[in-house]
PDB file of N, CA and C in Angstrom:
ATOM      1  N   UNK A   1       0.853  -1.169   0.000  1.00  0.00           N
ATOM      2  CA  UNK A   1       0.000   0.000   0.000  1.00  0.00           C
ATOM      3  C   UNK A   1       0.901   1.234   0.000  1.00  0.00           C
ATOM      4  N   UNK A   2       0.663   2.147  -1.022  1.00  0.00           N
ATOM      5  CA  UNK A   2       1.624   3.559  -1.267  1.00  0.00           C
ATOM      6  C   UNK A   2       0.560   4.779  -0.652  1.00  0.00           C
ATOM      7  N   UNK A   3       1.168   5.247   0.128  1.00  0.00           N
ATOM      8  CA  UNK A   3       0.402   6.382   0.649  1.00  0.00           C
ATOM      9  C   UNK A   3       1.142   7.367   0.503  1.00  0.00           C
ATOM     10  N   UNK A   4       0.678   8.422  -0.183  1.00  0.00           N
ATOM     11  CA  UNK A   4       1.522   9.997  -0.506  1.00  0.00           C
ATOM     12  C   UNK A   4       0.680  11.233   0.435  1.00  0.00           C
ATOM     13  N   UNK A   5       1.481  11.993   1.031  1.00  0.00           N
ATOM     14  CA  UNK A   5       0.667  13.371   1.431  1.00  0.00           C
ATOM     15  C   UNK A   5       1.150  14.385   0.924  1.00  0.00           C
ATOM     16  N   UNK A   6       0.529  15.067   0.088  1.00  0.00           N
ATOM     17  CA  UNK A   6       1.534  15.914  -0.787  1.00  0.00           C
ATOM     18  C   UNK A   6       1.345  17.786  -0.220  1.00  0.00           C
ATOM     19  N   UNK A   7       1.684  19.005   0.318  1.00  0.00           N
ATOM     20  CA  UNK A   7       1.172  19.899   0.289  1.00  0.00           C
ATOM     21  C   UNK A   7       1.824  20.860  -0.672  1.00  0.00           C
ATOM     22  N   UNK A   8       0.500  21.316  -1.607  1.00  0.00           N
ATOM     23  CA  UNK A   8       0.819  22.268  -2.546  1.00  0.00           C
ATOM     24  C   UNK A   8       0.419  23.679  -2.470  1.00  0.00           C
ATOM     25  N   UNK A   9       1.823  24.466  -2.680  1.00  0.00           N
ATOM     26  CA  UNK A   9       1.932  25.673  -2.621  1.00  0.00           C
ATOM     27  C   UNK A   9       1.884  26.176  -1.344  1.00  0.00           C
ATOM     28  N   UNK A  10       2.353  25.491   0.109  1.00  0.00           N
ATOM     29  CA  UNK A  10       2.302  25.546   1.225  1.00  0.00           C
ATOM     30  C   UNK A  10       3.942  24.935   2.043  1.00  0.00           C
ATOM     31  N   UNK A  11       4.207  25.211   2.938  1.00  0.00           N
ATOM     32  CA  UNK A  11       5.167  24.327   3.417  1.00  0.00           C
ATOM     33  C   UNK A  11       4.485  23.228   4.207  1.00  0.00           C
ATOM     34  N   UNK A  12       5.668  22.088   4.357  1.00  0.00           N
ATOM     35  CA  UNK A  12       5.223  20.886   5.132  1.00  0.00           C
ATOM     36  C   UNK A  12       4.973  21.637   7.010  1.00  0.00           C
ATOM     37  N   UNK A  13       3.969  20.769   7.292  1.00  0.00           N
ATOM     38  CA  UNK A  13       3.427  21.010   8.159  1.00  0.00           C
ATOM     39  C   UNK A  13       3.370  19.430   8.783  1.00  0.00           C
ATOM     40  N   UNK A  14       4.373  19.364   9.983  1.00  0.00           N
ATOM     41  CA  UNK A  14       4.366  18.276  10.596  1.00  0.00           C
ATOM     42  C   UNK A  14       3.325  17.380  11.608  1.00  0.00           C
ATOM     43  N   UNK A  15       2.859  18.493  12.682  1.00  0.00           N
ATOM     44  CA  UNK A  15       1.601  18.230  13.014  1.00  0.00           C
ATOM     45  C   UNK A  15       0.281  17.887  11.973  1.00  0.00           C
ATOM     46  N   UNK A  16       0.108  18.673  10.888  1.00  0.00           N
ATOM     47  CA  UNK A  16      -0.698  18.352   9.894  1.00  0.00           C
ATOM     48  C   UNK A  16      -0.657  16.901   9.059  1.00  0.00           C
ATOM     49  N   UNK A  17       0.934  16.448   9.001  1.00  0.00           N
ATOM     50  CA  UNK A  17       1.118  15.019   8.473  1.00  0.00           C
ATOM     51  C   UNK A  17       0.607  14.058   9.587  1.00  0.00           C
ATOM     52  N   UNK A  18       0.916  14.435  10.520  1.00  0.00           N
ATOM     53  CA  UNK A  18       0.589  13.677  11.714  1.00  0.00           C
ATOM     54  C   UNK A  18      -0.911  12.756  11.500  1.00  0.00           C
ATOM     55  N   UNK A  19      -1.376  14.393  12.098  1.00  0.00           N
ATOM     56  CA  UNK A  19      -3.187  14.144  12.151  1.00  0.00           C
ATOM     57  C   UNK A  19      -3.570  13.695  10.633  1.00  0.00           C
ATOM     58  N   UNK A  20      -2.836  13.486   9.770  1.00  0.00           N
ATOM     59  CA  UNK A  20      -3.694  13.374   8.298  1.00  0.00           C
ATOM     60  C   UNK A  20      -3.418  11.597   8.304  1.00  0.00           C
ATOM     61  N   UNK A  21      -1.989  11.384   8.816  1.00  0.00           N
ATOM     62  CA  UNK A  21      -1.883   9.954   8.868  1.00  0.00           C
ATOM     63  C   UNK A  21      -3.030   9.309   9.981  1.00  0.00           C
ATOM     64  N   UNK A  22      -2.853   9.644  10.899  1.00  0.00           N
ATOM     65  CA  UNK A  22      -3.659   9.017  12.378  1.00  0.00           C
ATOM     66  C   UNK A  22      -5.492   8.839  11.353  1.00  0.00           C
ATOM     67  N   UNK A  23      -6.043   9.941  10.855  1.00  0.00           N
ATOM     68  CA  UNK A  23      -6.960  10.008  10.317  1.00  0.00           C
ATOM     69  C   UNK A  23      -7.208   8.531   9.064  1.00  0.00           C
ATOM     70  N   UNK A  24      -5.699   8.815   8.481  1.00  0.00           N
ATOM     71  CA  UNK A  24      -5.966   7.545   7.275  1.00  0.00           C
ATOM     72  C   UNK A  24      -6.007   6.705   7.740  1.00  0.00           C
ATOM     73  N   UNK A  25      -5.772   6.064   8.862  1.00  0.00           N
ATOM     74  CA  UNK A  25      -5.400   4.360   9.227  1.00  0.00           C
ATOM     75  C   UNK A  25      -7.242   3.945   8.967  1.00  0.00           C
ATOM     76  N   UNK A  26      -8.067   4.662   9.264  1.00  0.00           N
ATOM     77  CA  UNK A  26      -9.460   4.136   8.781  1.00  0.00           C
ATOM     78  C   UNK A  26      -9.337   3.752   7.175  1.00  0.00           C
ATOM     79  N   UNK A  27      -9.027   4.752   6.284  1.00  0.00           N
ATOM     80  CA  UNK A  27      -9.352   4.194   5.019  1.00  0.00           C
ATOM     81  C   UNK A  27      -8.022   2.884   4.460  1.00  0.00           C
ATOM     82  N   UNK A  28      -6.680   2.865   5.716  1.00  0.00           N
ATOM     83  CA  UNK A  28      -5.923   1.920   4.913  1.00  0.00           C
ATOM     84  C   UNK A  28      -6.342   0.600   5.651  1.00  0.00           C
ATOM     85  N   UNK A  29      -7.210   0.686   7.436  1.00  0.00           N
ATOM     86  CA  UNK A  29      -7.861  -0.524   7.973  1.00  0.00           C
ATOM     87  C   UNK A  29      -8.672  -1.330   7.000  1.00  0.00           C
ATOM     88  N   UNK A  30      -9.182  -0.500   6.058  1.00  0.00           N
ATOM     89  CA  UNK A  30     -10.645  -0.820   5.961  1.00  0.00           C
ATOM     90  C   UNK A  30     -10.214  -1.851   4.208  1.00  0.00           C
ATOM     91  N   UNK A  31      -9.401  -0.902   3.593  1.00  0.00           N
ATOM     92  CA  UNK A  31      -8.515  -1.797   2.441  1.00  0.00           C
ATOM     93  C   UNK A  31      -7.455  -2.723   2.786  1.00  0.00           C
ATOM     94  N   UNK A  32      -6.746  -2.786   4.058  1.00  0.00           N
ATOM     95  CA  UNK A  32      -6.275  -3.794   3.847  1.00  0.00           C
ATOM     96  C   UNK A  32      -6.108  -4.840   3.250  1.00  0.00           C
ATOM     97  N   UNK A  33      -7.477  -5.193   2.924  1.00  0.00           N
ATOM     98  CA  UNK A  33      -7.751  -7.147   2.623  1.00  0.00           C
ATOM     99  C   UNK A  33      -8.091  -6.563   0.942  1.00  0.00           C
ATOM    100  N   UNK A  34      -7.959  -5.534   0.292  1.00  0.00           N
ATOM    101  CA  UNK A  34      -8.508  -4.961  -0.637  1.00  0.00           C
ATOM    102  C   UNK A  34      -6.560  -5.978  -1.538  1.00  0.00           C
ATOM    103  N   UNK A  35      -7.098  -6.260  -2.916  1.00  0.00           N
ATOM    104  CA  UNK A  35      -5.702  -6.493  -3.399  1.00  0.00           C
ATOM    105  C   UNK A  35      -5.026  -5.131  -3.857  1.00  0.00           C
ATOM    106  N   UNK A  36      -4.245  -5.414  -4.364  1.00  0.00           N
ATOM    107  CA  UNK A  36      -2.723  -4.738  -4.103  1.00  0.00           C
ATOM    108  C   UNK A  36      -2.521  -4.811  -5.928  1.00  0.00           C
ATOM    109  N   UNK A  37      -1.990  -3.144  -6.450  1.00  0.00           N
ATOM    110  CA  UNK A  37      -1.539  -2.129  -5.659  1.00  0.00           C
ATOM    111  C   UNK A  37      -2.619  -1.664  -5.041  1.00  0.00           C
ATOM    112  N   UNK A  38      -2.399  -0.790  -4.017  1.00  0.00           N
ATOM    113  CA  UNK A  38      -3.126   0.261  -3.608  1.00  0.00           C
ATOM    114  C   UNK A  38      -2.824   1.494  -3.614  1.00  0.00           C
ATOM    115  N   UNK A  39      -3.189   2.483  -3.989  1.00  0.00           N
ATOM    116  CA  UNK A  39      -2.638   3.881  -3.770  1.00  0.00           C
ATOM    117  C   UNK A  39      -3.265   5.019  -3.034  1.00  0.00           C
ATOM    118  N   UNK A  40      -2.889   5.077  -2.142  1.00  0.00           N
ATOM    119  CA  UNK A  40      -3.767   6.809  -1.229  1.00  0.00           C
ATOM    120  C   UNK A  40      -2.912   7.992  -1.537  1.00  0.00           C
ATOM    121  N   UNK A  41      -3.335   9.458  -2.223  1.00  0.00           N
ATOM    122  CA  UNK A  41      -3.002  10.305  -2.029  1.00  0.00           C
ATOM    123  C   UNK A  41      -3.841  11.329  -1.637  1.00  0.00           C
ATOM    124  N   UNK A  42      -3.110  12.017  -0.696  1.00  0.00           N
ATOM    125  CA  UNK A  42      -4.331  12.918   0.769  1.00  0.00           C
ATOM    126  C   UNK A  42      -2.808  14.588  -0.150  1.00  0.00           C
ATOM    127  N   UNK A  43      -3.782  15.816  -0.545  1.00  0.00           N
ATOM    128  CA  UNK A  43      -3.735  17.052  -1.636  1.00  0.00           C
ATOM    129  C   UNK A  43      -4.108  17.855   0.073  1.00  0.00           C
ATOM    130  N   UNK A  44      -3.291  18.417   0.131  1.00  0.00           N
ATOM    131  CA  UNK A  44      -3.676  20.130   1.198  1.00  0.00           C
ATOM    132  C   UNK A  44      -3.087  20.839   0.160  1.00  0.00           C
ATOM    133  N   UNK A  45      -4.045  21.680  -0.057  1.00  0.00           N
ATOM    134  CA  UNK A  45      -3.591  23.362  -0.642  1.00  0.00           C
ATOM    135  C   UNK A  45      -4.689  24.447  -0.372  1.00  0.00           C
ATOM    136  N   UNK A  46      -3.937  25.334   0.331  1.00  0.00           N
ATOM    137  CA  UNK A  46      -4.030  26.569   0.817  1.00  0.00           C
ATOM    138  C   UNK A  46      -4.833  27.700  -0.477  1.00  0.00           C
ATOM    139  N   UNK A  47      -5.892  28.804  -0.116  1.00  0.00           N
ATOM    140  CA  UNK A  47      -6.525  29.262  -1.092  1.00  0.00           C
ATOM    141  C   UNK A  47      -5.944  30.590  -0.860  1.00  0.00           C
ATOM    142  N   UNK A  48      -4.750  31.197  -1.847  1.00  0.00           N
ATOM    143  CA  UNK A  48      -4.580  32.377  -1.519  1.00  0.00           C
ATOM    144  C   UNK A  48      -5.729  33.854  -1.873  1.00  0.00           C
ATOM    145  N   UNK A  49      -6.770  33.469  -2.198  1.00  0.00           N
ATOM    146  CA  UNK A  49      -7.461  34.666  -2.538  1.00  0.00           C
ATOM    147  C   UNK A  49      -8.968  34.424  -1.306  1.00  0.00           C
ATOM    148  N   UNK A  50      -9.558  33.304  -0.843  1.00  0.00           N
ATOM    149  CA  UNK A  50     -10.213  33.340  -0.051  1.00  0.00           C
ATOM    150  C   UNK A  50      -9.870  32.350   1.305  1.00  0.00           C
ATOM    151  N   UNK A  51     -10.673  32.451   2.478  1.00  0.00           N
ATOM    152  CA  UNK A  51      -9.958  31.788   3.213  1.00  0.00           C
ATOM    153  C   UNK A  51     -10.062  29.654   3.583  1.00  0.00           C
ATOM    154  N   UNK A  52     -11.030  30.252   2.044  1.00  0.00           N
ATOM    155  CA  UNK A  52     -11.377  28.485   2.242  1.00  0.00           C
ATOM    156  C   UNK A  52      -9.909  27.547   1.048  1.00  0.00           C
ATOM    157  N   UNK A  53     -10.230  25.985   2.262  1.00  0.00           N
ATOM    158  CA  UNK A  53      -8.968  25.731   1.500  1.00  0.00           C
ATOM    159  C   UNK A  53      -8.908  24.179   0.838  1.00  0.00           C
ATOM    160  N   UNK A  54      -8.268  23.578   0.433  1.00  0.00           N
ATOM    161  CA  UNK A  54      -8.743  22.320  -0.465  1.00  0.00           C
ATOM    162  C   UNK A  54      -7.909  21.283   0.299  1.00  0.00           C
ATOM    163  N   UNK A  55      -9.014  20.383   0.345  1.00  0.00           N
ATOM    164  CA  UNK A  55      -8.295  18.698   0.631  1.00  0.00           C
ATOM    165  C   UNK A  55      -8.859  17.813  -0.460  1.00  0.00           C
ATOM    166  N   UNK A  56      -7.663  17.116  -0.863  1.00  0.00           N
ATOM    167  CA  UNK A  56      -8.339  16.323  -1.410  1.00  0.00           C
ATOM    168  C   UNK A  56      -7.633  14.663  -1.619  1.00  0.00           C
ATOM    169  N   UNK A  57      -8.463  13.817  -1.484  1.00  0.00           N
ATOM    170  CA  UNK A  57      -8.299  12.746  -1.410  1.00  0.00           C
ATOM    171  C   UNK A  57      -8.545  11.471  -2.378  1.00  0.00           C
ATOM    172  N   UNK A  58      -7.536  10.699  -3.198  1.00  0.00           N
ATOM    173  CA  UNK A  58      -7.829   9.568  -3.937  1.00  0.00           C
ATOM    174  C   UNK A  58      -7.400   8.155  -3.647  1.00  0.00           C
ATOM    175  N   UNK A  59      -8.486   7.534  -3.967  1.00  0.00           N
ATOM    176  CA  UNK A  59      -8.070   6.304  -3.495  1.00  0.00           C
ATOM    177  C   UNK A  59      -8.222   5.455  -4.717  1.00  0.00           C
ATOM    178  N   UNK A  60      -6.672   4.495  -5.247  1.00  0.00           N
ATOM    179  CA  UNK A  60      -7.165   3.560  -6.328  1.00  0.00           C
ATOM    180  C   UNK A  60      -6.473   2.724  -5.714  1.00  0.00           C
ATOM    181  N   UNK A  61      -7.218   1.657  -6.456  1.00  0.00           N
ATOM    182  CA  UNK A  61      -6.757  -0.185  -6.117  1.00  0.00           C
ATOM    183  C   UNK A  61      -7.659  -1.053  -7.361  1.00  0.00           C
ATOM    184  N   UNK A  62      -7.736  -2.075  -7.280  1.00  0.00           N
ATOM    185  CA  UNK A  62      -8.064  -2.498  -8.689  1.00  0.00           C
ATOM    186  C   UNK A  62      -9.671  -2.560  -8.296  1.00  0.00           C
ATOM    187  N   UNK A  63      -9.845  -2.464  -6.757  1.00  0.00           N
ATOM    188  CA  UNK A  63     -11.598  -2.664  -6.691  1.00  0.00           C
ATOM    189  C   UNK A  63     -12.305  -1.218  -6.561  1.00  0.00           C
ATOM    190  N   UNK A  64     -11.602  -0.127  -6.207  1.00  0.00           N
ATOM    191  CA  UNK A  64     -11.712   1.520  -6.156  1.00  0.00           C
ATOM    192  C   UNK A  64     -11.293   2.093  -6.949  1.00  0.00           C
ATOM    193  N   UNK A  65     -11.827   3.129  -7.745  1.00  0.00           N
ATOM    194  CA  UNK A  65     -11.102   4.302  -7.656  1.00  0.00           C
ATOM    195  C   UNK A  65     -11.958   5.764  -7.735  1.00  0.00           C
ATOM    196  N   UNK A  66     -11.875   6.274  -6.543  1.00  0.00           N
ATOM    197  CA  UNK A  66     -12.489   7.021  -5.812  1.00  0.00           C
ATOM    198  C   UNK A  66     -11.912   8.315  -5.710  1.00  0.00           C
ATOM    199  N   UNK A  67     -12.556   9.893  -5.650  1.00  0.00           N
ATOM    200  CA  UNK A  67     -11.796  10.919  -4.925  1.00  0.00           C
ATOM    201  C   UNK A  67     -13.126  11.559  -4.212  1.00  0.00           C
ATOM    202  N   UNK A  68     -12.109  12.258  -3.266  1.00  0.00           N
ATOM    203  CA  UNK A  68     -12.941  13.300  -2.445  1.00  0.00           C
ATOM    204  C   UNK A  68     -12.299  14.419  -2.468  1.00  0.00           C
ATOM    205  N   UNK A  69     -12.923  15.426  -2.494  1.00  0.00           N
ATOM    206  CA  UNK A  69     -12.460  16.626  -2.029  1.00  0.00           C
ATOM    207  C   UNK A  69     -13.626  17.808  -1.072  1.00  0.00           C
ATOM    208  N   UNK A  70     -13.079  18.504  -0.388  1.00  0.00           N
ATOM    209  CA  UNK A  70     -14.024  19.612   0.306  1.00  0.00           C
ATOM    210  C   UNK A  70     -13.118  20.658   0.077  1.00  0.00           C
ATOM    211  N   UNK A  71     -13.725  21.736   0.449  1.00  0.00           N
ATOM    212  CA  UNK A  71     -13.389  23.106   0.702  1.00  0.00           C
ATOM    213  C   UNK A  71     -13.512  23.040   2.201  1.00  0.00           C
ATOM    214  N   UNK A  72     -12.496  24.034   2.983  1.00  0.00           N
ATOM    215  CA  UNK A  72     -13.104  24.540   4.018  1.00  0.00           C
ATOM    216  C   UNK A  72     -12.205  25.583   5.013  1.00  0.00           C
ATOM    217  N   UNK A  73     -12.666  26.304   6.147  1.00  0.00           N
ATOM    218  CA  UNK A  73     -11.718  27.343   6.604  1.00  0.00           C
ATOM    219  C   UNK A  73     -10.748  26.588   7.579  1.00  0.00           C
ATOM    220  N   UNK A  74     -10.701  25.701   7.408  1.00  0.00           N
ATOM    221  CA  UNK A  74     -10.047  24.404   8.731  1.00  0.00           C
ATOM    222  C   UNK A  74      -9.303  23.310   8.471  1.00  0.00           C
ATOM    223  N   UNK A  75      -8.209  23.214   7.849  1.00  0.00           N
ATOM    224  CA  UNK A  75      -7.546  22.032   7.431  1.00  0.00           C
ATOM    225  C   UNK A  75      -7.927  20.844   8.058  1.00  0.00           C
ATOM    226  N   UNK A  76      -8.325  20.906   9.406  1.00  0.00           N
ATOM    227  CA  UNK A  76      -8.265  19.397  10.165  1.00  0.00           C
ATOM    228  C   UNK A  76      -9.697  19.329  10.125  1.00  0.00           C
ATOM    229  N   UNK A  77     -10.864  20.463  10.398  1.00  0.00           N
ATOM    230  CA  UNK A  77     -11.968  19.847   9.932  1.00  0.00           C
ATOM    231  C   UNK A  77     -11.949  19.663   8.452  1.00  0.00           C
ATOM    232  N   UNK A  78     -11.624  19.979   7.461  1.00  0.00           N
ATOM    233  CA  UNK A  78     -11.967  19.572   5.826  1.00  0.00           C
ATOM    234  C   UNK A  78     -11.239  18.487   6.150  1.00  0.00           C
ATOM    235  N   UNK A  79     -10.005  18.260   6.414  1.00  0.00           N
ATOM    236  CA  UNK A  79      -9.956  16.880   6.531  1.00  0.00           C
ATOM    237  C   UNK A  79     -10.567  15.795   6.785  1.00  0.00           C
ATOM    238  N   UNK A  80     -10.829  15.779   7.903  1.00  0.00           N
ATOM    239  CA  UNK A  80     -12.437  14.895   8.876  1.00  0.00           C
ATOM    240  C   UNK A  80     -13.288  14.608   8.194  1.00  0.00           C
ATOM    241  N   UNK A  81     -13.974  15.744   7.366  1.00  0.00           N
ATOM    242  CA  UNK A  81     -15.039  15.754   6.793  1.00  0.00           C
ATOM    243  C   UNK A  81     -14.527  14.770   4.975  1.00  0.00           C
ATOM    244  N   UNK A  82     -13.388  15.266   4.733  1.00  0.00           N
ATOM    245  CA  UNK A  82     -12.969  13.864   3.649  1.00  0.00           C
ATOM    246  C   UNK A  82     -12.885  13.119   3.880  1.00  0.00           C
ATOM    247  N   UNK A  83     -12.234  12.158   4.755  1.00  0.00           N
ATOM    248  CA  UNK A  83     -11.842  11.028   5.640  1.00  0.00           C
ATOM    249  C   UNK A  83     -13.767  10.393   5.652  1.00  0.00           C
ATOM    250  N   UNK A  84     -14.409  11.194   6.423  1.00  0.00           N
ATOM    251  CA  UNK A  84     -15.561  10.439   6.496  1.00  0.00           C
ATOM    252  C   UNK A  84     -17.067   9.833   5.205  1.00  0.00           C
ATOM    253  N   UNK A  85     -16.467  11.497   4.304  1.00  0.00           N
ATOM    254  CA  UNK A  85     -17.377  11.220   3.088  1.00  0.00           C
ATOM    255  C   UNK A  85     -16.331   9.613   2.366  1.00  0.00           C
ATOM    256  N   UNK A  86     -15.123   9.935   1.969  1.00  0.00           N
ATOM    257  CA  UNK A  86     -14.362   8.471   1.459  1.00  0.00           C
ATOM    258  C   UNK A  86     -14.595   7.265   2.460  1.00  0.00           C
ATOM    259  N   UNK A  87     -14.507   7.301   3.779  1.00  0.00           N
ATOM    260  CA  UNK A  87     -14.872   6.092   4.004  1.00  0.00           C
ATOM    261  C   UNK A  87     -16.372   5.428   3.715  1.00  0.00           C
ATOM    262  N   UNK A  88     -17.617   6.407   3.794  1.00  0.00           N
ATOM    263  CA  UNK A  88     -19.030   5.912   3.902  1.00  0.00           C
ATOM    264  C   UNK A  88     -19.135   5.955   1.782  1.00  0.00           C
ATOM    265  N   UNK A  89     -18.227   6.743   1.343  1.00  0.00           N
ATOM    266  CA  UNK A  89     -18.570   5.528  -0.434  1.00  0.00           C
ATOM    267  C   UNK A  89     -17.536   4.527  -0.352  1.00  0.00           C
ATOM    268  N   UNK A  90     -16.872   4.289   0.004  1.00  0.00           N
ATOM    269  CA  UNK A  90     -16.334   2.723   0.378  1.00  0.00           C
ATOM    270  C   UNK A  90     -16.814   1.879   0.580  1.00  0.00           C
ATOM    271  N   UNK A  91     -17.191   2.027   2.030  1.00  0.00           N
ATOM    272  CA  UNK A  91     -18.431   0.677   2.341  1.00  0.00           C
ATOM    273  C   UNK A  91     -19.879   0.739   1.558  1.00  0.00           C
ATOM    274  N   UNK A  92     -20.137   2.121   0.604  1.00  0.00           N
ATOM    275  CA  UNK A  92     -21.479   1.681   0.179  1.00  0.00           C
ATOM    276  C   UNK A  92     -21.045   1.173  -1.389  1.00  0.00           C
ATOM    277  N   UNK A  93     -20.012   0.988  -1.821  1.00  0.00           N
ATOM    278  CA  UNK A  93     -19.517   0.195  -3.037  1.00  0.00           C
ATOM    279  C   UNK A  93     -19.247  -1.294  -2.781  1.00  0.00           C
ATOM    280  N   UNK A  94     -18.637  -1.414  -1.212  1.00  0.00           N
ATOM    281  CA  UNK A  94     -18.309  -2.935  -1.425  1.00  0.00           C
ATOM    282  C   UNK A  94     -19.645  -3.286  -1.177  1.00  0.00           C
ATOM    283  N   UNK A  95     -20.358  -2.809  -0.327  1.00  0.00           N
ATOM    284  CA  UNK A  95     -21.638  -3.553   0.161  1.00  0.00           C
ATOM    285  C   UNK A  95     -22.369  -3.981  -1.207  1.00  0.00           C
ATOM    286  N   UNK A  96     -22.444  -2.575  -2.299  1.00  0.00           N
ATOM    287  CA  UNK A  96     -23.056  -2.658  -3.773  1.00  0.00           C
ATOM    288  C   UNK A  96     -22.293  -4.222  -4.120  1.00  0.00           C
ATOM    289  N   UNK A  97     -20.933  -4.084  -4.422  1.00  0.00           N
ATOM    290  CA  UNK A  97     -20.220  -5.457  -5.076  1.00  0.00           C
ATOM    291  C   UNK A  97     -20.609  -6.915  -4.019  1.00  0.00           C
ATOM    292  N   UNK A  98     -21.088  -6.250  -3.138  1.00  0.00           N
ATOM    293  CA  UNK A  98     -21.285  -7.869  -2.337  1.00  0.00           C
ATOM    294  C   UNK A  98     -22.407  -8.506  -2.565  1.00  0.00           C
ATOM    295  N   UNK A  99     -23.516  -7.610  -2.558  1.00  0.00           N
ATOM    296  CA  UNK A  99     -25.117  -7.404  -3.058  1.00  0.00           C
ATOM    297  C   UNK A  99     -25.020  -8.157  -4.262  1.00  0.00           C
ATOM    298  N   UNK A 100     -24.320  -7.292  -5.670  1.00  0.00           N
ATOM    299  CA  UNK A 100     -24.553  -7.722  -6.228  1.00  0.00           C
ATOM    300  C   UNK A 100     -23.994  -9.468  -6.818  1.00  0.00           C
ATOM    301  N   UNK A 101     -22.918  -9.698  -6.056  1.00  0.00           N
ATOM    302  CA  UNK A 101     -22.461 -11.034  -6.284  1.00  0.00           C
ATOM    303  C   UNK A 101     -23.949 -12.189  -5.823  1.00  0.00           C
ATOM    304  N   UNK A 102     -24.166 -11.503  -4.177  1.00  0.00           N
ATOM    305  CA  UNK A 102     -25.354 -12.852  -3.499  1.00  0.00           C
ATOM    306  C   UNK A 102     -26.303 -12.412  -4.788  1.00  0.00           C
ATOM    307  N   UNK A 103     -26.955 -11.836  -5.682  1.00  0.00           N
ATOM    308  CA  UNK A 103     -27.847 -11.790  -6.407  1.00  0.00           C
ATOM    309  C   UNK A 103     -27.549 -12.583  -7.512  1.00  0.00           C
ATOM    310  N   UNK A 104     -26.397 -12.295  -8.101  1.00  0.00           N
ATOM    311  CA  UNK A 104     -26.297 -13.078  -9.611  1.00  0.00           C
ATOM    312  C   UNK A 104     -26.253 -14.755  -8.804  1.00  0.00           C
ATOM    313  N   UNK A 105     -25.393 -15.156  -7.739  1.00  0.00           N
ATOM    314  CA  UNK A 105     -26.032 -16.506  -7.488  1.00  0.00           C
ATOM    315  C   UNK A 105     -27.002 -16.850  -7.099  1.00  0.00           C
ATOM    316  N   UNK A 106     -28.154 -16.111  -7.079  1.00  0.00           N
ATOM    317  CA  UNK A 106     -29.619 -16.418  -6.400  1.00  0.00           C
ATOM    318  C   UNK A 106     -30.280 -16.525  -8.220  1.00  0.00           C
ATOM    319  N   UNK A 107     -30.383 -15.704  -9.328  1.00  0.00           N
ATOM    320  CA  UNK A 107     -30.691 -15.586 -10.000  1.00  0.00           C
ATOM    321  C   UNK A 107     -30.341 -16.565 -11.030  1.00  0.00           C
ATOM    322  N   UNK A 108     -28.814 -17.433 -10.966  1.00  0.00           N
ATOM    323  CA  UNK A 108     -28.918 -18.675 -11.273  1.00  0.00           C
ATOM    324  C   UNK A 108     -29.156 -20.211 -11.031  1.00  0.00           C
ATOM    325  N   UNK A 109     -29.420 -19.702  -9.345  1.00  0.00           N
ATOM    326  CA  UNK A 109     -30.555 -20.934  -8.627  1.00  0.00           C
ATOM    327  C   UNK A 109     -32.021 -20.524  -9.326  1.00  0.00           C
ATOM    328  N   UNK A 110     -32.552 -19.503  -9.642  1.00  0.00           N
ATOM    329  CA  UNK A 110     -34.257 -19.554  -9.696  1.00  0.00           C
ATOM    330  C   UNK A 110     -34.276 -19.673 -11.326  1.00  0.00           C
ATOM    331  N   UNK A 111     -33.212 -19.940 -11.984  1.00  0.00           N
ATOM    332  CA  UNK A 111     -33.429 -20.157 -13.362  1.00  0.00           C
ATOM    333  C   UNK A 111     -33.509 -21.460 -13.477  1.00  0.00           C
ATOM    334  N   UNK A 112     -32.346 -22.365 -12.645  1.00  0.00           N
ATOM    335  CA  UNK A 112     -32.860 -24.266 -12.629  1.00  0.00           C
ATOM    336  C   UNK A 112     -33.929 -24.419 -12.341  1.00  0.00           C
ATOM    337  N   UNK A 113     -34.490 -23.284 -11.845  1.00  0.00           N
ATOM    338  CA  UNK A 113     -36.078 -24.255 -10.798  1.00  0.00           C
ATOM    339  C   UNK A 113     -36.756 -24.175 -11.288  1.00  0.00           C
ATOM    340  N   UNK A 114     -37.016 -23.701 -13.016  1.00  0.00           N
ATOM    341  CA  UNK A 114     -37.897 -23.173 -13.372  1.00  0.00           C
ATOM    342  C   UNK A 114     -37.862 -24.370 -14.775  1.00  0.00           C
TER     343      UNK A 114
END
């Protein structure tokens, strides 16, 4: 699993890597068992003309590929608030791919019976 935190047009901010890692261990818990490669890259950039500011987040692997982004006046809340929108379409994709697997084998049991 490759995880990048990149900040653009800003300097590194160590506390900020911190809390951005502690935050990811949900989306790299949750792929673990996901195959490999995997790639996370977590985007801070700063808005020099207003005070809202960009996070943004992608996630690919061969069963995802997903982004998030927010605006906001709060690096660690826009963060939070990415972290939580990417994890809840995560679980509502695998749940979709799980759904739809128990269906296609239900749908070729009710075709023998017929």
């Amino acid at each position: 699993m490759h995880k990048r935190i990149t900040f653009k047009g800003m300097d590194h901010s160590k506390p900020l890597e911190d809390y951005a890692n502690e935050q990811l261990e949900r989306i790299v818990h949750f792929l673990k068992h996901d195959r490999t490669p995997i790639n996370i890259d977590l985007f801070f950039e700063p808005s020099r003309v207003h005070a809202h500011h960009k996070v943004e987040l992608r996630v690919n692997s061969p069963s995802y590929n997903k982004i998030s982004s927010y605006e906001g006046t709060d690096f660690y809340h826009t963060l939070d608030r990415v972290i939580d929108v990417m994890y809840h379409e995560l679980r509502e994709e695998k749940k979709r791919h799980v759904d739809e697997k128990k269906m296609r084998g239900r749908h070729d049991d009710f075709k023998r019976q017929r």
